[in-house]
Protein backbone atom coordinates (compact mmCIF):
# COMPACT_ATOMS: atom_id res chain seq x y z
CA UNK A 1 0.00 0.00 0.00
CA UNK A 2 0.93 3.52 -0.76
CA UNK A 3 1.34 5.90 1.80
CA UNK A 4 0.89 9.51 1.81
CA UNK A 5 4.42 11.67 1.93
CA UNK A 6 5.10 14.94 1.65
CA UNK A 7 6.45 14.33 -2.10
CA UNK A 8 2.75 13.45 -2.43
CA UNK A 9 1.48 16.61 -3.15
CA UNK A 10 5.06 18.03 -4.33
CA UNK A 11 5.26 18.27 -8.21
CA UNK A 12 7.42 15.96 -10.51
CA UNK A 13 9.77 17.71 -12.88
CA UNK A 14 10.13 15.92 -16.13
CA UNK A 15 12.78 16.52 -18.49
CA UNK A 16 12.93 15.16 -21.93
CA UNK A 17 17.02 15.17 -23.48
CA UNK A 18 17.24 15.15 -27.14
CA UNK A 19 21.55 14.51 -27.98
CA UNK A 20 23.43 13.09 -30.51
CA UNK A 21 24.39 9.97 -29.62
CA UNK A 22 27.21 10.23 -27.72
CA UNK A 23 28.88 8.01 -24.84
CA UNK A 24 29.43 11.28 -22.48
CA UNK A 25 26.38 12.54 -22.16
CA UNK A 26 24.53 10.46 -20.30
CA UNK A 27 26.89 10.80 -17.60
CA UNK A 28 26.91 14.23 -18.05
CA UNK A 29 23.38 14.55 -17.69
CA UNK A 30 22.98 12.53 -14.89
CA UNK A 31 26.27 14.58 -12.77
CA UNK A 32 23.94 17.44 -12.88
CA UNK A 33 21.06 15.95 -10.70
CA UNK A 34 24.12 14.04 -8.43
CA UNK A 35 25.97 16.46 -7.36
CA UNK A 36 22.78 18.29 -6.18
CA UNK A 37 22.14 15.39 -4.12
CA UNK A 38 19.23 14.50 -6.57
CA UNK A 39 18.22 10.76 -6.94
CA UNK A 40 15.39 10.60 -10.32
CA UNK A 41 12.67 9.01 -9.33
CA UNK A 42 12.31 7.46 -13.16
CA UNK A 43 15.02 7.74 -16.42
CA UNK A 44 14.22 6.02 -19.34
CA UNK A 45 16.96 6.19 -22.07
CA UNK A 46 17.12 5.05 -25.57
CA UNK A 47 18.91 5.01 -28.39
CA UNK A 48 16.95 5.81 -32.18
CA UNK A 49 17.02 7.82 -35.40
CA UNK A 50 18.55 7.44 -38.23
CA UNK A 51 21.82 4.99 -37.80
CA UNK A 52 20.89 5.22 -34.14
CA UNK A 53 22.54 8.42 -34.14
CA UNK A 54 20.09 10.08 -31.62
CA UNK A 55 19.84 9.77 -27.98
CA UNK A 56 16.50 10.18 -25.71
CA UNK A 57 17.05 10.87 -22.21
CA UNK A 58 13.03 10.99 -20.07
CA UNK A 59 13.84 12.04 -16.46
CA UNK A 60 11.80 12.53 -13.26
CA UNK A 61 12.62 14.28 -10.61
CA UNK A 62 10.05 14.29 -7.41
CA UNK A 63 9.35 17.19 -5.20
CA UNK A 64 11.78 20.00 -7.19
CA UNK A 65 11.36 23.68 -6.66
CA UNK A 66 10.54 25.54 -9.95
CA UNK A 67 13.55 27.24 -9.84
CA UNK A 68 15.87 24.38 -9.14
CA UNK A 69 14.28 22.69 -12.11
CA UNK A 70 14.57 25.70 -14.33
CA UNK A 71 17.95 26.39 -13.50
CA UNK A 72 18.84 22.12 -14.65
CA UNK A 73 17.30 22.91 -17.62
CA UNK A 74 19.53 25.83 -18.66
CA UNK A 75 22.54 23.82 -17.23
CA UNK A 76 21.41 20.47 -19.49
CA UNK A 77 20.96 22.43 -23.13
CA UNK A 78 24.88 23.53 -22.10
CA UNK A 79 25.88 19.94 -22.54
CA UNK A 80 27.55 19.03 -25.37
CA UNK A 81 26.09 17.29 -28.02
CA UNK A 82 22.38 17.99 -26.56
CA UNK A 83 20.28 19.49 -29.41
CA UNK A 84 16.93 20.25 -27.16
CA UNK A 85 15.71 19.67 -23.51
CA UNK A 86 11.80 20.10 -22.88
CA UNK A 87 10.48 20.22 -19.31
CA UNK A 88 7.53 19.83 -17.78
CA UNK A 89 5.88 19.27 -14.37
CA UNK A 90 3.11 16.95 -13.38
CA UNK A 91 1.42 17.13 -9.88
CA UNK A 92 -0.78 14.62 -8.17
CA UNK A 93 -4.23 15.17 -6.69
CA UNK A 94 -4.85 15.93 -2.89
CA UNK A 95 -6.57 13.30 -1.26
CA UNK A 96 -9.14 14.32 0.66
């Protein structure tokens, strides 16, 4: 059974990674959320496009400020080799 924390009612930022497919970014992606003491709560990675010469990086990140998220997002399109980076935040309902 699920039970109620305080990530609950906290939204989940969601960033989508578009990169060539390189072998350093994913690490370089992820170092950004580490070193901020960040664990995502879901990353889904995959390789695609023509010659498989694209990489898709869909993260989740629970209970982030907007700020904190914004701030990831400028830091990620810095990365080389990353062509776009999308966010997004979804919340969850309050219980009553």
């Amino acid at each position: 059974m699920f039970s109620a924390t305080s990530t609950e009612s906290s939204p989940t930022a969601c960033f989508y990674v578009h990169a060539a497919a390189e072998p350093g970014v994913m690490p370089r992606v992820l170092e950004l959320f580490a070193k901020r003491g960040l664990i995502p709560a879901a990353w889904h990675s995959s390789v695609g496009g023509a010659r498989g010469g694209e990489l898709h990086i869909d993260i989740q990140v629970a209970a982030m400020a907007a700020a904190e998220s914004e701030y990831i997002a400028r830091c990620l399109r810095q990365i080389a080799y990353v062509e776009a980076v999308l966010t997004s935040e979804k919340g969850y309902a309050m219980r009553a």
